[in-house]
N, C-alpha and C. Protein backbone atom coordinates (compact mmCIF):
# COMPACT_ATOMS: atom_id res chain seq x y z
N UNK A 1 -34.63 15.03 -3.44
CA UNK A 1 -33.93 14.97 -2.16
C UNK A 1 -33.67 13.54 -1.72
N UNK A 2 -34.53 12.48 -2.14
CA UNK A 2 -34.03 11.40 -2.04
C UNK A 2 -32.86 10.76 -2.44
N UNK A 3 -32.55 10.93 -3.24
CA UNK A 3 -31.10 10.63 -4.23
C UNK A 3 -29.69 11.43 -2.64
N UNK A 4 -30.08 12.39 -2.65
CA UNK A 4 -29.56 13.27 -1.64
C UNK A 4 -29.16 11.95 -0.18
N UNK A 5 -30.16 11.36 0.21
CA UNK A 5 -30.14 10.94 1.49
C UNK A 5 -29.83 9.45 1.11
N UNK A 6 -29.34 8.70 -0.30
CA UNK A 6 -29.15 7.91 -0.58
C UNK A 6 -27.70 7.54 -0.46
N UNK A 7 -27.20 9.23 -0.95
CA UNK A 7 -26.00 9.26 -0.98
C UNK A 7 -25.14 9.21 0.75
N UNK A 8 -26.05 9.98 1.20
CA UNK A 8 -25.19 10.48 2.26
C UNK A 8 -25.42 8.81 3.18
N UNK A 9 -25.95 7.99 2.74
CA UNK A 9 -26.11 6.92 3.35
C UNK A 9 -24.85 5.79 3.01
N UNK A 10 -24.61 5.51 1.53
CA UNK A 10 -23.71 5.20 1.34
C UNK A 10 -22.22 5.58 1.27
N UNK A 11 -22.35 7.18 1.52
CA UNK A 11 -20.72 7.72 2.01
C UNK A 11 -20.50 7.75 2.99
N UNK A 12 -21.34 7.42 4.28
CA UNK A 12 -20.94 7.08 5.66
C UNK A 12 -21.23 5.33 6.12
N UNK A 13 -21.23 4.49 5.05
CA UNK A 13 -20.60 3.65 5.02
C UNK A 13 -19.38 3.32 5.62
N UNK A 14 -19.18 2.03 6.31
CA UNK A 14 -17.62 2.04 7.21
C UNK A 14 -17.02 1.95 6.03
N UNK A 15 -17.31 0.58 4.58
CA UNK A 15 -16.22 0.11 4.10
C UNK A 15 -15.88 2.00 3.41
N UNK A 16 -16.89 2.64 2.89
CA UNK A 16 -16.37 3.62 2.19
C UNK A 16 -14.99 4.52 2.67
N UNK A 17 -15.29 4.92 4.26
CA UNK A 17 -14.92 5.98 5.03
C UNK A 17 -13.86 4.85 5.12
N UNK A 18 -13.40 3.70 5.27
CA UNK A 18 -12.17 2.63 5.36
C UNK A 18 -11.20 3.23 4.15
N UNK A 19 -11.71 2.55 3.18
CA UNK A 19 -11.45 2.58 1.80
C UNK A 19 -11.06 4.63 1.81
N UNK A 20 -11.42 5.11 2.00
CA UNK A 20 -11.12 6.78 1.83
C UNK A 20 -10.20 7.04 2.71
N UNK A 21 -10.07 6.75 4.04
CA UNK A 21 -8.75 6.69 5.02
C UNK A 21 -7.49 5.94 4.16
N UNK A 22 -7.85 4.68 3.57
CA UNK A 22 -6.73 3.81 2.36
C UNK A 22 -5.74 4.54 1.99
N UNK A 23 -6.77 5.22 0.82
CA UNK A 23 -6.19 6.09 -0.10
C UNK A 23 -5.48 7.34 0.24
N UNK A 24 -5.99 8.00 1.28
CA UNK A 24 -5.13 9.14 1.38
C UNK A 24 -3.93 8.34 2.69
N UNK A 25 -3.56 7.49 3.43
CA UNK A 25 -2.77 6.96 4.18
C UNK A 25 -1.70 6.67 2.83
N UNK A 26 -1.95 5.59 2.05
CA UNK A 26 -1.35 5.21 0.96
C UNK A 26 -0.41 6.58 -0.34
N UNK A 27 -1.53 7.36 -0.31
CA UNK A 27 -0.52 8.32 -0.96
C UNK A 27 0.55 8.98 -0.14
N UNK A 28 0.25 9.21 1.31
CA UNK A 28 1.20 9.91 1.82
C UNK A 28 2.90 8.90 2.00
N UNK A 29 1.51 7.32 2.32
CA UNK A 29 3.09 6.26 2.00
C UNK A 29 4.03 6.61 0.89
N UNK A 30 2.88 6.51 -0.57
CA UNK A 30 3.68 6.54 -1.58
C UNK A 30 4.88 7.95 -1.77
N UNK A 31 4.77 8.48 -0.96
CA UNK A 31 5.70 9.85 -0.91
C UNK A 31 6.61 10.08 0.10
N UNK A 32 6.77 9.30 1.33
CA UNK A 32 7.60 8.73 2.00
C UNK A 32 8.20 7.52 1.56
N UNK A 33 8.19 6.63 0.25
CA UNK A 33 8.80 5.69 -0.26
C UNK A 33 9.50 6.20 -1.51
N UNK A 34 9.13 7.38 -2.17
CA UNK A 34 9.21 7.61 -3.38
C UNK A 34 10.39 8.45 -2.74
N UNK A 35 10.34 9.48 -1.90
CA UNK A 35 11.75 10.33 -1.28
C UNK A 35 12.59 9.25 -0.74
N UNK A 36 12.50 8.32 -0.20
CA UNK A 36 13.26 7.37 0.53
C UNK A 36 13.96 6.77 -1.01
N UNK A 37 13.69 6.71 -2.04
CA UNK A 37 14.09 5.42 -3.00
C UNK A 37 15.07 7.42 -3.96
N UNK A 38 13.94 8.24 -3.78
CA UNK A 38 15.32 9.49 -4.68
C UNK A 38 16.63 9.90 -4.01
N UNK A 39 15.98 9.93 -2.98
CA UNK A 39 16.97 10.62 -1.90
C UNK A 39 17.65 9.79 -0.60
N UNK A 40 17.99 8.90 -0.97
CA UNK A 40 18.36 7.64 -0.44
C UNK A 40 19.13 6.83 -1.10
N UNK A 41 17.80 6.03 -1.93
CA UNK A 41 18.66 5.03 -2.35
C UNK A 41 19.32 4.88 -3.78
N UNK A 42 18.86 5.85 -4.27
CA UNK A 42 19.38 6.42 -5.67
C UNK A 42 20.65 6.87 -5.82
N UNK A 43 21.12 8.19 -4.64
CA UNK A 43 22.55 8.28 -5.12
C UNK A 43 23.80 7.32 -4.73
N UNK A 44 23.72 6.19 -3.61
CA UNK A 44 24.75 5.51 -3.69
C UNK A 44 24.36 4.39 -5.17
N UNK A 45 23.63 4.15 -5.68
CA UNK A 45 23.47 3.33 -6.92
C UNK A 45 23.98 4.34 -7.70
N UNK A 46 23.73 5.60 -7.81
CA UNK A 46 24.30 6.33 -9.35
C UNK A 46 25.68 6.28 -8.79
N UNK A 47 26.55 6.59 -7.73
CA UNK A 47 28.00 6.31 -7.37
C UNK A 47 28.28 4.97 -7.78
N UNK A 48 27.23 4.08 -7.67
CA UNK A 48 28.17 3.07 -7.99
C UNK A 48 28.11 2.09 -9.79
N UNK A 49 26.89 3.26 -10.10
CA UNK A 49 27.38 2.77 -11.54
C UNK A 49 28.02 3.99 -12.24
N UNK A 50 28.65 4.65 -11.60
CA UNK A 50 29.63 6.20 -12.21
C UNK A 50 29.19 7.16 -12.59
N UNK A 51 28.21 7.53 -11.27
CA UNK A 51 28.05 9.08 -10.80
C UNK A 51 26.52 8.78 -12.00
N UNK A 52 26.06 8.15 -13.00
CA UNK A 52 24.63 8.56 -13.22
C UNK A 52 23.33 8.84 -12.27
N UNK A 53 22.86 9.90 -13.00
CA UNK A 53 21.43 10.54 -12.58
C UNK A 53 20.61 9.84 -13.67
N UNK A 54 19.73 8.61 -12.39
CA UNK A 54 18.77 8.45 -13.82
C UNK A 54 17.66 9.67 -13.93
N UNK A 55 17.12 10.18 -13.77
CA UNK A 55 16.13 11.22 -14.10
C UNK A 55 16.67 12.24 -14.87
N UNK A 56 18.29 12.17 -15.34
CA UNK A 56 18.35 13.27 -16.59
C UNK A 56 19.27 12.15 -17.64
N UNK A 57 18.10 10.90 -17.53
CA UNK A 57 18.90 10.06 -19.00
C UNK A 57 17.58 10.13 -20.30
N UNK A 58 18.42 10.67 -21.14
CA UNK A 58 16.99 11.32 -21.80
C UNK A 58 17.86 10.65 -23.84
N UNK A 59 16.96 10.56 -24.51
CA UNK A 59 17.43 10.39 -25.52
C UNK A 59 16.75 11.64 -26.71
N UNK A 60 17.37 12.36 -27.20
CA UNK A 60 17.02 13.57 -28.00
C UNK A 60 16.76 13.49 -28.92
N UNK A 61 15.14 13.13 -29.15
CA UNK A 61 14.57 12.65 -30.51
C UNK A 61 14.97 13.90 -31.52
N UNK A 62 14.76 15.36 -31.09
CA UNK A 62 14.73 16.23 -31.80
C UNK A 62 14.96 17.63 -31.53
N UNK A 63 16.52 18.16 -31.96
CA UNK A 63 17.00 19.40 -31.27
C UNK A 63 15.85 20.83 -31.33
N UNK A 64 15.83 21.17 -30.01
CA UNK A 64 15.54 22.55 -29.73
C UNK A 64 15.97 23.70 -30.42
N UNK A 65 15.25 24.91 -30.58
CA UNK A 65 15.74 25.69 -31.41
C UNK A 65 15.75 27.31 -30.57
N UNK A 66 16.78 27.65 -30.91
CA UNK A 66 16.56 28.99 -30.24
C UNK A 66 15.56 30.17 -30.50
N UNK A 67 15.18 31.21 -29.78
CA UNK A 67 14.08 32.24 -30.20
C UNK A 67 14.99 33.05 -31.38
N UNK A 68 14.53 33.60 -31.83
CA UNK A 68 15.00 34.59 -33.16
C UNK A 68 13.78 35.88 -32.60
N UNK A 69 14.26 36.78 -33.50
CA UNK A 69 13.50 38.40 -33.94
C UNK A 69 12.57 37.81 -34.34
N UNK A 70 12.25 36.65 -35.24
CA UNK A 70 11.24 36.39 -36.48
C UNK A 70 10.43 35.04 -35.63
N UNK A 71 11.04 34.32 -35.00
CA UNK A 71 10.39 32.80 -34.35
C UNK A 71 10.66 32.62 -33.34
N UNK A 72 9.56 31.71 -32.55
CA UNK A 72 9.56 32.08 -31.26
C UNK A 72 10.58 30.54 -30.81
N UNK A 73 10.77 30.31 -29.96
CA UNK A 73 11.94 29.22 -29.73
C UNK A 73 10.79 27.89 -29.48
N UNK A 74 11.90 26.77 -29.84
CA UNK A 74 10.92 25.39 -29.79
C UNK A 74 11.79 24.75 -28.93
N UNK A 75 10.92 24.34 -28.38
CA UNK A 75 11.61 22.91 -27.24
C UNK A 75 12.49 21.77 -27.86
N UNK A 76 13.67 21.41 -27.49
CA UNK A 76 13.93 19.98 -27.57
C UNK A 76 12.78 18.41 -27.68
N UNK A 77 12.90 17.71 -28.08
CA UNK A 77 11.41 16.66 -27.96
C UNK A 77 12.60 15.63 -27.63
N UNK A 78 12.35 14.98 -26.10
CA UNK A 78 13.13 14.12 -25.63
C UNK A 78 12.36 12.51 -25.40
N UNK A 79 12.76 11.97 -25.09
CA UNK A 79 12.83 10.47 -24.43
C UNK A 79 13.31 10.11 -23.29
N UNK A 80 12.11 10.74 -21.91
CA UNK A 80 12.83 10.57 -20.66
C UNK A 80 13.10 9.36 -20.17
N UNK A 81 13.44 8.44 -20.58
CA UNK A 81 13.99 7.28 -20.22
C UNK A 81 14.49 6.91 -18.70
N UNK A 82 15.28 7.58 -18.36
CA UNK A 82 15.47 7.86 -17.13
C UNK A 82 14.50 7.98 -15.97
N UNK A 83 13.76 8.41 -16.04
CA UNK A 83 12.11 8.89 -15.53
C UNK A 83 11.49 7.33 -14.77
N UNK A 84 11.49 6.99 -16.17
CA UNK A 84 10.77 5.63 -16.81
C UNK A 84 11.28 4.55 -15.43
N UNK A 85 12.90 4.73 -15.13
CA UNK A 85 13.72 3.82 -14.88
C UNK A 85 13.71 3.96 -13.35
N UNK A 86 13.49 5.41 -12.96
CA UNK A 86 13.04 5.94 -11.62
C UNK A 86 11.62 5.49 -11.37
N UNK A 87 11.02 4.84 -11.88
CA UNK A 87 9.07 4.86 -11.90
C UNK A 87 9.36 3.76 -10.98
N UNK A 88 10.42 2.46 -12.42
CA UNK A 88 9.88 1.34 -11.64
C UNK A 88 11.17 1.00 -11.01
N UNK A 89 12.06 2.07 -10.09
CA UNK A 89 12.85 1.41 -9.06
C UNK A 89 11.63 1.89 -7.64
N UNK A 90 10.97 2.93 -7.89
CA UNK A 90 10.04 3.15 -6.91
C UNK A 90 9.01 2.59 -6.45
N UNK A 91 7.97 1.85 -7.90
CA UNK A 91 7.57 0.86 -7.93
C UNK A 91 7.97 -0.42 -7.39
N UNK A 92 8.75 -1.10 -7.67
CA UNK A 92 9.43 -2.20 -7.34
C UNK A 92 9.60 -2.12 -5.55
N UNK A 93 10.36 -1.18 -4.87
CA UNK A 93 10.06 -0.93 -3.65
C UNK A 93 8.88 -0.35 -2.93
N UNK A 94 8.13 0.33 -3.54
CA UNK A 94 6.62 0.12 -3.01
C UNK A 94 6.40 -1.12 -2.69
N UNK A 95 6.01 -1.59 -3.91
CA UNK A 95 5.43 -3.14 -4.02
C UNK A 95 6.08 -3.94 -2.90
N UNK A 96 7.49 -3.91 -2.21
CA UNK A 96 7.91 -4.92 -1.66
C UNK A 96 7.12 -4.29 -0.43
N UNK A 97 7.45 -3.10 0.12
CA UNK A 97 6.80 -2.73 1.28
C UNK A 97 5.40 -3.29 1.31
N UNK A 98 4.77 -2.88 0.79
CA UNK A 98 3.20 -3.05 0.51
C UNK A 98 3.17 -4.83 1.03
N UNK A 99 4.11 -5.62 0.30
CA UNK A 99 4.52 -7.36 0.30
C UNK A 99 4.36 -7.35 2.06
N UNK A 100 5.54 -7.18 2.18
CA UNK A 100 6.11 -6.94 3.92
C UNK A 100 5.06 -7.03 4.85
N UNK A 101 3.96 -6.07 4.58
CA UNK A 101 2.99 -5.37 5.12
C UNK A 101 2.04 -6.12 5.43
N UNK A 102 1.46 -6.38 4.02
CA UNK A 102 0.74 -7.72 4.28
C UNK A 102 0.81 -9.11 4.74
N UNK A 103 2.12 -9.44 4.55
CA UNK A 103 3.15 -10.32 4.84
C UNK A 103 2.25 -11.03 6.86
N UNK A 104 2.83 -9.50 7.04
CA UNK A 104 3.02 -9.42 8.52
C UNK A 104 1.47 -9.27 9.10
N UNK A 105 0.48 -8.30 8.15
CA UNK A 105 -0.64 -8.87 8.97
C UNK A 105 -1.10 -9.97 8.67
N UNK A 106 -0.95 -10.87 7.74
CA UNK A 106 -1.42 -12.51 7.73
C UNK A 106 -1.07 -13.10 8.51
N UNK A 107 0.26 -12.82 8.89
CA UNK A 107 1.27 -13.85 10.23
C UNK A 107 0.22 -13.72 11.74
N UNK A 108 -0.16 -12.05 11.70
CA UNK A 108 -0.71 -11.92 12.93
C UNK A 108 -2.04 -12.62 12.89
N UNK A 109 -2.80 -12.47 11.71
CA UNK A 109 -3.87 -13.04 11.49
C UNK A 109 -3.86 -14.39 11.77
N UNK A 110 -2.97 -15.31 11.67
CA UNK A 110 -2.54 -16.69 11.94
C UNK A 110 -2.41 -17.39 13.10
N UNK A 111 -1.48 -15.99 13.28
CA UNK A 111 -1.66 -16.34 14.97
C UNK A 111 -2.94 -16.33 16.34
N UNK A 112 -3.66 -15.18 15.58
CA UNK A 112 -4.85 -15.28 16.54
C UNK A 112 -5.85 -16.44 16.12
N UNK A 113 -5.75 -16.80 14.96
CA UNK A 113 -6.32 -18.11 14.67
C UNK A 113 -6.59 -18.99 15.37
N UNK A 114 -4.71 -19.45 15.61
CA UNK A 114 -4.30 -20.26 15.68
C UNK A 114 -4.29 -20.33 17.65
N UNK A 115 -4.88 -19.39 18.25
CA UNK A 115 -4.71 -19.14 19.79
C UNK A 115 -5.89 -20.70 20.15
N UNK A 116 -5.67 -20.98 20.96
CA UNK A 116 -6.98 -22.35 21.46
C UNK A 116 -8.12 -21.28 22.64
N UNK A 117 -9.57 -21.52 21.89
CA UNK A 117 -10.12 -20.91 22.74
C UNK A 117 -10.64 -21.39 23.56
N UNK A 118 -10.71 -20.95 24.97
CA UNK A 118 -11.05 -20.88 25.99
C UNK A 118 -12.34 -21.57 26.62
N UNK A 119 -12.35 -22.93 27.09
CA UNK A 119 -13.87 -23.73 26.79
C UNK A 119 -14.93 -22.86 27.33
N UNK A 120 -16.20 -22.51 27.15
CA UNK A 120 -17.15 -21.66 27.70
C UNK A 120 -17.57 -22.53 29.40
N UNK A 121 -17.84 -21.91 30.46
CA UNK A 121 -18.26 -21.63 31.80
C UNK A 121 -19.97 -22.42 31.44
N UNK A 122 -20.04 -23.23 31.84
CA UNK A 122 -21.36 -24.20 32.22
C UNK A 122 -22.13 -23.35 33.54
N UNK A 123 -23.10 -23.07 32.81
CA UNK A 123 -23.87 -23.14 34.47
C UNK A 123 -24.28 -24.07 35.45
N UNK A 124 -24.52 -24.01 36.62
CA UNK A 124 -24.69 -24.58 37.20
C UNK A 124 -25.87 -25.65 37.49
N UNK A 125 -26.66 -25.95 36.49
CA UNK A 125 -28.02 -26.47 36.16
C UNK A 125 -27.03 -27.81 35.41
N UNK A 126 -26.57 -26.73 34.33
CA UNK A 126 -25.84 -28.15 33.29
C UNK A 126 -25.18 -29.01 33.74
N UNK A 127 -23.97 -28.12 34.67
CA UNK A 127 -23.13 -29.31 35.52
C UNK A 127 -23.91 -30.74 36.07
N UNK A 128 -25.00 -29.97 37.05
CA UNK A 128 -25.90 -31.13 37.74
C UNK A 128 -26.81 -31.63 36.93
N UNK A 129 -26.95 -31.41 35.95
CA UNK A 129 -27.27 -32.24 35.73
C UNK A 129 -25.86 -33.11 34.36
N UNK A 130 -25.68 -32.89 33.91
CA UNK A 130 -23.96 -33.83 33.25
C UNK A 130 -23.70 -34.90 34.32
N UNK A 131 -23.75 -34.24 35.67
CA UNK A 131 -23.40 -35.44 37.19
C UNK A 131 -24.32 -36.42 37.17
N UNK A 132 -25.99 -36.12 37.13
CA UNK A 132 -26.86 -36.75 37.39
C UNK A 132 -26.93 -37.62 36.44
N UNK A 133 -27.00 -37.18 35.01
CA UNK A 133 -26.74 -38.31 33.63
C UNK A 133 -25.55 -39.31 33.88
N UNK A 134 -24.47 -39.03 34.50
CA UNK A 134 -23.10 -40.21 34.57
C UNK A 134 -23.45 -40.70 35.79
N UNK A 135 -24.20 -40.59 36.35
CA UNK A 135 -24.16 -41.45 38.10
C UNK A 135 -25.06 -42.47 37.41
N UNK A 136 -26.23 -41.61 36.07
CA UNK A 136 -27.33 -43.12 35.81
C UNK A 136 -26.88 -43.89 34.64
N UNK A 137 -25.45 -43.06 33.95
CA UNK A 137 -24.84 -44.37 33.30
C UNK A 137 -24.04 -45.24 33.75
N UNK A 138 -23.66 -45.11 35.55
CA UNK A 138 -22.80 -46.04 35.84
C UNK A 138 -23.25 -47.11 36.62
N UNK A 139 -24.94 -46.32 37.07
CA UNK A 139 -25.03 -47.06 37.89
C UNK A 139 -26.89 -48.17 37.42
């Protein structure tokens, strides 16, 4: 049972429960970027290189065969190439978002840096005496 209470110690961990919010925030990104880049930004690019669909550019290593009475039918064996070409236009715009992102919380990070803080409130002991020390260096 120890092992038990070891665990449950390190899965309620902030960085863990951080890090586990990450990942599922991040996939749902990656699926609001991945529809945004198919269904977006893909078909004015296939219009404008003449109407291609990359996700059916395939190269046909080896023809398919039909079923017969005697054999059962075989698949085509392709080379989705196309696929490949959709990965990393999705990729590529992830990555910039993801850039952006971080981009922008460093800037903010910079800025609070960069704020001048606020001198701390002396009590009233220190003051009088700070007064009492400069009256006996002047005088």
């Amino acid at each position: 049972m120890k092992w038990l209470q070891e665990f449950k110690t390190f899965a309620v961990r902030g960085n863990v429960v951080d890090m586990a919010v990450g990942i599922v925030i991040g996939a749902a990104f990656g699926k609001i970027v991945s529809s945004f880049v198919a269904d977006v930004i893909m078909p004015p690019i296939g219009v404008l290189i003449g109407g291609i669909d990359f996700s059916n550019l395939v190269i046909t290593l080896k023809a398919g065969t039909a079923a017969t009475a005697d054999t059962a039918a075989k698949a085509a064996v392709t080379l989705n190439y196309g696929k490949f070409i959709q990965a990393l236009i999705d990729f590529t715009i992830i990555a910039f978002a993801i850039f952006l992102l971080v981009k922008g919380i460093n800037t903010l990070k910079r800025n609070e840096a960069a704020k001048p803080s606020e001198p701390a409130l002396q009590s009233p002991e220190v003051t009088l005496l700070t007064d009492i020390r400069d009256i006996l260096r002047k005088g």
